[in-house]
Protein backbone atom coordinates (compact mmCIF):
# COMPACT_ATOMS: atom_id res chain seq x y z
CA UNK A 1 0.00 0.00 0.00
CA UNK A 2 1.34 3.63 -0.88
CA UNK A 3 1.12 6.33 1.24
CA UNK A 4 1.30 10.32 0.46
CA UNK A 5 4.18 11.90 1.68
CA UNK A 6 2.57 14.47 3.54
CA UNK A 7 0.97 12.23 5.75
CA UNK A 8 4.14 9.50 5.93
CA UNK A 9 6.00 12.10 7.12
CA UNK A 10 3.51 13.61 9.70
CA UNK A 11 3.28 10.39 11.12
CA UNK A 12 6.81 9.39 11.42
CA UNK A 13 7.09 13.44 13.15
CA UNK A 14 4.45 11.95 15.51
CA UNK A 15 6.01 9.09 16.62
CA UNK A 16 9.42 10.40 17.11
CA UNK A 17 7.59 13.43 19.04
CA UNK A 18 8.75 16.25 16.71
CA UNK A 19 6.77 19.39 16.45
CA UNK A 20 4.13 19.64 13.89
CA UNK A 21 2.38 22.37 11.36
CA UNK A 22 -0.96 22.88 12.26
CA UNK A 23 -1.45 20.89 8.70
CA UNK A 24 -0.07 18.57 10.19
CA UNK A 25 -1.96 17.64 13.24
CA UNK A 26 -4.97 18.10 11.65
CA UNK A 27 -3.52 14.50 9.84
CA UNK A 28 -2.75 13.22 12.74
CA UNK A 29 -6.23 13.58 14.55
CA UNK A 30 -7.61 12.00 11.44
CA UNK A 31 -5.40 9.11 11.97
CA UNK A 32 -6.11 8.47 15.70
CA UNK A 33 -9.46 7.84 14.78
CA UNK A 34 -8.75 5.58 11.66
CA UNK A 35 -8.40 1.87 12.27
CA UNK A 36 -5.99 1.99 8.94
CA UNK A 37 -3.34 4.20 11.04
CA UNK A 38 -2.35 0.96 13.01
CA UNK A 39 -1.14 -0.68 9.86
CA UNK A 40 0.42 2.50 8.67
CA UNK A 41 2.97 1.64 11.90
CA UNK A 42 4.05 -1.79 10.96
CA UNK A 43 4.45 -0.98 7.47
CA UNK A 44 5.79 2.56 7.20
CA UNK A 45 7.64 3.19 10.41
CA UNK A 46 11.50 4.09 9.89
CA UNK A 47 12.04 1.26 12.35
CA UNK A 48 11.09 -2.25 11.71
CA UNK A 49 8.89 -3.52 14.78
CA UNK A 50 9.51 -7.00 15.89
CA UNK A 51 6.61 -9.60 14.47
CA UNK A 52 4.75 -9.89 18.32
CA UNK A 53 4.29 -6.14 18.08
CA UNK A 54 2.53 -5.91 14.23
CA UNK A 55 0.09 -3.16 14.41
CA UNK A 56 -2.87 -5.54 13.48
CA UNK A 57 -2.06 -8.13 16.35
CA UNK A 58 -1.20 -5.23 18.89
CA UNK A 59 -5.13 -3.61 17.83
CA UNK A 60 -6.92 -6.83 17.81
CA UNK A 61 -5.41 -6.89 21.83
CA UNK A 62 -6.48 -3.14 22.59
CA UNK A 63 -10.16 -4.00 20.57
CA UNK A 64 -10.60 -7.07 22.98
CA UNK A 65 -9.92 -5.18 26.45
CA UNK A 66 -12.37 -2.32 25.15
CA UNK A 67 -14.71 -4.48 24.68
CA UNK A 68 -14.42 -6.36 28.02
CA UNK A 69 -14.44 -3.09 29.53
CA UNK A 70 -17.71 -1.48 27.06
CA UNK A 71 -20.38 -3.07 30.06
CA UNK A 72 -18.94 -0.91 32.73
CA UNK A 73 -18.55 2.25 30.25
CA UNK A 74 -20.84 5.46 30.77
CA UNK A 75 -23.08 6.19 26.97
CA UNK A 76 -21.00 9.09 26.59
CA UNK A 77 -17.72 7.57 27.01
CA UNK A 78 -18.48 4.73 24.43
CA UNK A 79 -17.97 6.91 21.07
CA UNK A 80 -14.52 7.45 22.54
CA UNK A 81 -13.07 3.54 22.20
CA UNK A 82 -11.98 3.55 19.07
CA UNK A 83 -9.75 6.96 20.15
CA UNK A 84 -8.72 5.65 23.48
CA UNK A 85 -7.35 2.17 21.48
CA UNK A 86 -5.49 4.17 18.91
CA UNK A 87 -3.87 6.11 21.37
CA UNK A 88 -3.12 3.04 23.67
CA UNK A 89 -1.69 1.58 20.55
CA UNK A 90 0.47 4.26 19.74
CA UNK A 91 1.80 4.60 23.44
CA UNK A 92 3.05 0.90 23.04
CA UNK A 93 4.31 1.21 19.72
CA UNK A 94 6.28 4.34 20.38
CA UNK A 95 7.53 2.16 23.51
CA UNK A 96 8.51 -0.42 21.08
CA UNK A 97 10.22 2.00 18.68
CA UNK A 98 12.76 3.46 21.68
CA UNK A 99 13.49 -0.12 22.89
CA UNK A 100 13.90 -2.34 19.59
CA UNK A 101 14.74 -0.29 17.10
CA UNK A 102 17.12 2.01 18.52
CA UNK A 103 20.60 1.57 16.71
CA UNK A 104 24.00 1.78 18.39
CA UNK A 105 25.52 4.93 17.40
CA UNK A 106 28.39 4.24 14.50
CA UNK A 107 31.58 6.56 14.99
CA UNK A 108 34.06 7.29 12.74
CA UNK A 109 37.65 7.60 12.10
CA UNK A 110 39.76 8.82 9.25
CA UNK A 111 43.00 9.25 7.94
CA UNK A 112 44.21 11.97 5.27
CA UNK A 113 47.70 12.30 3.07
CA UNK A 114 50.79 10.40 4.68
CA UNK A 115 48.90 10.81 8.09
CA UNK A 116 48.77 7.04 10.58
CA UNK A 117 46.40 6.48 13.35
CA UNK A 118 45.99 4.50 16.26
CA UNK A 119 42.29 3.47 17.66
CA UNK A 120 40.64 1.82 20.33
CA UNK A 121 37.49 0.05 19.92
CA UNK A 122 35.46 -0.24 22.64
CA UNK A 123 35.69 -4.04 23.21
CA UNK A 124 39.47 -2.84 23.86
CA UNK A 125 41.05 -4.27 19.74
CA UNK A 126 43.36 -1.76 18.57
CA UNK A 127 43.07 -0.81 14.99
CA UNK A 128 46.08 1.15 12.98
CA UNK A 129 45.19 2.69 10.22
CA UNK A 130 47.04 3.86 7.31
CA UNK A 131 46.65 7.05 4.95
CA UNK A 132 43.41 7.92 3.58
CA UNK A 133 42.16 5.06 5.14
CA UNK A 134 38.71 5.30 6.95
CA UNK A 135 37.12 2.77 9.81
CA UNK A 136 33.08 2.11 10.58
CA UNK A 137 32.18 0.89 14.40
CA UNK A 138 29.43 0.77 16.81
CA UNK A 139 30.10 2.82 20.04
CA UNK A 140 29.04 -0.09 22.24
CA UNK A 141 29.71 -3.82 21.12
CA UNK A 142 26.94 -5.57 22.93
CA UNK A 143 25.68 -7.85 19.79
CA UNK A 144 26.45 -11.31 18.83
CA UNK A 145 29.13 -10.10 16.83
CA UNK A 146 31.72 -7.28 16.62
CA UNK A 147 31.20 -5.77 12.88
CA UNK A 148 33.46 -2.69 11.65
CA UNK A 149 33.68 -1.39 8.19
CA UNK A 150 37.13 -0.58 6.41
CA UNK A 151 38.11 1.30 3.42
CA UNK A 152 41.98 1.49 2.75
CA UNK A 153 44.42 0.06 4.60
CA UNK A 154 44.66 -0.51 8.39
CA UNK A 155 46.40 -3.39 10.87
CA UNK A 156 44.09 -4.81 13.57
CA UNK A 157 45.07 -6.38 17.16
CA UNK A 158 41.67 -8.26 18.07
CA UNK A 159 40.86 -9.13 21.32
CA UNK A 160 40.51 -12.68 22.29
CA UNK A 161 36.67 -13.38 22.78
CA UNK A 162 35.31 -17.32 21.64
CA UNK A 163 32.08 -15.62 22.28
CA UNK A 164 32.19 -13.07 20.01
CA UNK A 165 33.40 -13.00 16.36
CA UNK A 166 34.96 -9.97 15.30
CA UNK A 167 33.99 -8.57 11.62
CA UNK A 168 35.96 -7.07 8.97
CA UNK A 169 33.93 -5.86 6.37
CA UNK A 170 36.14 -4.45 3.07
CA UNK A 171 34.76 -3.81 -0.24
CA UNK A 172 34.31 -7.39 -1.90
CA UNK A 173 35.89 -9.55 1.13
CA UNK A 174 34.72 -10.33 4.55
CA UNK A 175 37.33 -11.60 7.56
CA UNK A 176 36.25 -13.05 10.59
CA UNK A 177 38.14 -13.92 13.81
CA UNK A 178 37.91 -14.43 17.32
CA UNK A 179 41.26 -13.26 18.47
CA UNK A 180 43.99 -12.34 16.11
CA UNK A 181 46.33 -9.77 14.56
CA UNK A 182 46.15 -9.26 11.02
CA UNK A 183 46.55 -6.72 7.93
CA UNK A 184 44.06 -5.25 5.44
CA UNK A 185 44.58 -3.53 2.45
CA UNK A 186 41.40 -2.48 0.74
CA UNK A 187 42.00 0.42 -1.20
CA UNK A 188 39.70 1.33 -3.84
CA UNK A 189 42.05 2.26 -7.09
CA UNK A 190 43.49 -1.77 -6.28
CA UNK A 191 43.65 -4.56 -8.51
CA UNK A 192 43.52 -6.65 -5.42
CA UNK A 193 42.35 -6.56 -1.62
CA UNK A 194 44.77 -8.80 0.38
CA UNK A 195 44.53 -10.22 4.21
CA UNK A 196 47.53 -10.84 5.73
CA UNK A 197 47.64 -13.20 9.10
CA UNK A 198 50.06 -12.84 12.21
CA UNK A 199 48.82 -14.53 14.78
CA UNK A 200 45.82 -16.09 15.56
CA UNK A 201 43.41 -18.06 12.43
CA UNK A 202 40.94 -15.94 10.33
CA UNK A 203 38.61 -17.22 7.82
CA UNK A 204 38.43 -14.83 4.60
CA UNK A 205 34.89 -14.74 2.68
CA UNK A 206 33.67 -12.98 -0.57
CA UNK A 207 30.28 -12.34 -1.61
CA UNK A 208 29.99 -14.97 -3.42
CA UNK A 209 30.08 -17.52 -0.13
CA UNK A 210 33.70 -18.85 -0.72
CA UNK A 211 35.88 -18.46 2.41
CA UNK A 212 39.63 -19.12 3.02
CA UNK A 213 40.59 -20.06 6.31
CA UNK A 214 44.29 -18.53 6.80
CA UNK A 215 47.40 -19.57 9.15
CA UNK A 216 50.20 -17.00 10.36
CA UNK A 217 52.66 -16.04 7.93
CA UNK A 218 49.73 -16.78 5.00
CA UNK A 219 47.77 -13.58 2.56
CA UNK A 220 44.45 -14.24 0.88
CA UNK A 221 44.57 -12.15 -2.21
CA UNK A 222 41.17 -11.20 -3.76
CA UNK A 223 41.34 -10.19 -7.63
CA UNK A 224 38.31 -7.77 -8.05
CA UNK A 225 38.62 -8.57 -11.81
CA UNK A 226 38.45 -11.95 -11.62
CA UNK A 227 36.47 -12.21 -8.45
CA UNK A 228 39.10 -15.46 -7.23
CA UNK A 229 40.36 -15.63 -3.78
CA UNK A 230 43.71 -17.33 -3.74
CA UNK A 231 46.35 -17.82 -0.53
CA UNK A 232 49.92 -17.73 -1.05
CA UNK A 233 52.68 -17.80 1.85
CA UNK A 234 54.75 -15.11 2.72
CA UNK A 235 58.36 -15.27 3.47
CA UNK A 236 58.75 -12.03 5.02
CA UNK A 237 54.61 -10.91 5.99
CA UNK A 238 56.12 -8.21 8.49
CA UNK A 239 56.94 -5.94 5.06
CA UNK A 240 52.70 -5.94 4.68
CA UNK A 241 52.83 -3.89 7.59
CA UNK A 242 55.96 -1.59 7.22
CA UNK A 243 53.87 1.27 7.06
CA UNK A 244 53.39 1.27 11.02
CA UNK A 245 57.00 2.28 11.43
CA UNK A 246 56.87 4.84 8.41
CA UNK A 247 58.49 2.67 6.10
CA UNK A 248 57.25 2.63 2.71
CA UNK A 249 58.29 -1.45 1.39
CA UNK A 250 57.93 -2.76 -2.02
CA UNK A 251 58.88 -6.23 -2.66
CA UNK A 252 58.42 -7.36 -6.50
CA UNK A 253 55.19 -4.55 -7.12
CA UNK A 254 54.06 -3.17 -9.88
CA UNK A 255 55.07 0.66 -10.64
CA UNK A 256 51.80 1.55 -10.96
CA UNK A 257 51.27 0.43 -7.44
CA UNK A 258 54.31 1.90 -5.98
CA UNK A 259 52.91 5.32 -7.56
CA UNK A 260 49.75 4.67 -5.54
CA UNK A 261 50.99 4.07 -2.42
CA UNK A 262 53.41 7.56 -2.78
CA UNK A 263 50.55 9.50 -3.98
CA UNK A 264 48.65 8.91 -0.92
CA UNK A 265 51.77 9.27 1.18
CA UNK A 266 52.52 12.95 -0.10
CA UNK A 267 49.68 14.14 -1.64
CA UNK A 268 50.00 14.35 -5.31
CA UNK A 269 48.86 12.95 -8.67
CA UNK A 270 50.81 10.83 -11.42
CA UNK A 271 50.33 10.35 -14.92
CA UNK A 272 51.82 7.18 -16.84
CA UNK A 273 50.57 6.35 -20.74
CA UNK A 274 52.86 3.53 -20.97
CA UNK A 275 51.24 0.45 -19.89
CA UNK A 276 54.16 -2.08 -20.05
CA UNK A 277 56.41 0.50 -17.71
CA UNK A 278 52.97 0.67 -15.35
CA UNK A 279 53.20 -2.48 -15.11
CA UNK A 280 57.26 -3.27 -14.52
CA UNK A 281 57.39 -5.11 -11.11
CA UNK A 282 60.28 -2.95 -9.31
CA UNK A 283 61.64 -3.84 -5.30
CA UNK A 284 62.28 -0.55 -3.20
CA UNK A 285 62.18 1.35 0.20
CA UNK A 286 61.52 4.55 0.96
CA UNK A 287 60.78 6.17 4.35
CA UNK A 288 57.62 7.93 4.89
CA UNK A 289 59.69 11.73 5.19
CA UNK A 290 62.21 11.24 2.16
CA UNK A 291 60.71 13.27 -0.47
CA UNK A 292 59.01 12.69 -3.49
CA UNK A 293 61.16 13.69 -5.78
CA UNK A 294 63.98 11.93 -4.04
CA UNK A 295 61.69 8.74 -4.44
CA UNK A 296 61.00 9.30 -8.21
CA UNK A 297 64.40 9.27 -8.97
CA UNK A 298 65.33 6.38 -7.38
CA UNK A 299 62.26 4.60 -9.07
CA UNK A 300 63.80 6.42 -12.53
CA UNK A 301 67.01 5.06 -12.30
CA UNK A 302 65.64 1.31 -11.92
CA UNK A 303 62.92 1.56 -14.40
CA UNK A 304 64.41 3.83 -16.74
CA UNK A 305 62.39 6.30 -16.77
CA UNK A 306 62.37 10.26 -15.85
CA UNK A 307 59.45 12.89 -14.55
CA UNK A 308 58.10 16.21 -15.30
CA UNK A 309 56.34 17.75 -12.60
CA UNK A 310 53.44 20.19 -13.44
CA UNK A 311 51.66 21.63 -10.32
CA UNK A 312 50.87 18.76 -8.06
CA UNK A 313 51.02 16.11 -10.90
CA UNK A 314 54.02 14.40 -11.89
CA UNK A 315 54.25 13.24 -15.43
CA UNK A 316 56.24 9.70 -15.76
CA UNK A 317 57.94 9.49 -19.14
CA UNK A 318 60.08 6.86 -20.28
CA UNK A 319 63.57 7.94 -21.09
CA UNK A 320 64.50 7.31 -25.24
């Protein structure tokens, strides 16, 4: 059943116990003596009611007790029932609203340009994220499950609790543990998303219900192209997470990826036209200070290739 907006939104005004135009309460008094109004509750309310408080179930209980109670009612009290009901009604769905539907309050944390940052979730995990990196949690963790959101990159210390899965959710993948320390990196411009495991077991899922279960020293590498999910073992996983101690690691990546990962370090933009140099796997360090142009060169003199730097956008250009 549809609804006109006018009166959807009166009524959701109402039952939050906002203020309302005189346009509107004139809706409203039509409602509380409609019988429909009680289905306009279950079905329209921003909040989903659980299924032993449905509007027509929670009527059919006020309609019965008014009725026990019509013998004993004064003549000029009975036209009133069917107000007195829809009021009742609304008192306990209101009181339903505020106790079931009332969602934890999500906060926020972000990370700009070459900027790192430590946090605290409230079921005591640590979470460090990396630049322009952003993380998704509940203030309180009192579910079944502990669920955050990730986008970017960011290393997570989990605290132990069998009781209590802890949720990763990035992009395509989904990582679940009970107690662990792992890596994420989820950016968005990536070929790939990978997990990488330290301690602890995780299991690794995509949409499509395939999961990975992964031992220390093991990465699950997601290929957003190909949808696959594939583990490989590491022989040196602490270079996943060289970014906590400002180190900037490459071991066999692509350029193109290397230019990512200095772009959000210091703020700029690259341009590269030549797809078999974006491609050229290169190995290199950098720390997190040395400058950009200090970096480029370095990455020039292994690929063969030079830069031209307009504004805040370096041009890469192979050398002839």
């Amino acid at each position: 059943m549809k609804y006109n907006t006018k009166i959807q939104k009166a009524r959701q005004k109402y039952l939050k116990g906002l203020p309302l135009s005189e346009q509107e309460q004139a809706l409203i008094e039509k409602d509380l003596s409609d019988k429909d109004f009680l289905f306009f509750t279950s079905d329209d309310a921003p909040l989903i009611l659980p299924d032993k408080y449905k509007a027509d179930t929670t009527y059919r209980l006020v309609e019965k007790q008014i009725r026990l109670n019509k013998s004993i009612m004064s003549r000029p009290l009975i036209k009133y029932a069917g107000y007195a009901a829809a009021v009742l009604l609304l008192f306990l769905i209101s009181t339903v609203v505020y106790n079931y539907g009332k969602q934890p309050e999500v906060l926020y944390v972000t990370t700009s340009y070459g900027e790192k940052k430590e946090v605290e979730l409230p079921d005591g995990s640590v979470v460090i994220l990396n630049s322009l990196s952003s993380i998704a949690y509940p203030q309180k963790m009192n579910g079944k499950t502990r669920e955050v959101s990730l986008e970017g990159e960011a290393y997570f210390d989990v605290v132990k609790n069998p009781n209590q899965a802890f949720i990763v959710k990035a992009k395509n993948i989904e990582v679940k543990v009970l107690g662990t320390k792992f890596n994420i990196d989820a950016y968005e411009n990536q070929e790939h998303i990978t997990t990488t495991l330290f301690d602890g077991i995780v299991s690794v899922g995509v949409h499509s219900g395939y999961t990975k279960k992964l031992k220390p020293g093991e990465q699950a590498v997601f290929s957003k192209k190909t949808e696959k999910l594939e583990v490989q073992q590491l022989k040196d996983p602490d270079i996943e997470t060289a970014w906590r101690n400002n180190l900037l690691v490459f071991e066999n990546e692509p350029l193109i990826d290397i230019l990512d990962a200095l772009s959000r370090e210091h703020n700029v933009n690259f341009e590269i036209n030549n797809q078999t140099l974006a491609e050229l796997r290169i190995t290199a360090r950098f720390a997190s200070g040395e400058s950009i142009e200090r970096a480029l060169t370095i990455l020039g003199q292994t690929a063969e290739f030079t830069y031209i730097k307009q504004g805040n956008k370096y041009k890469i250009v192979t050398r002839k």
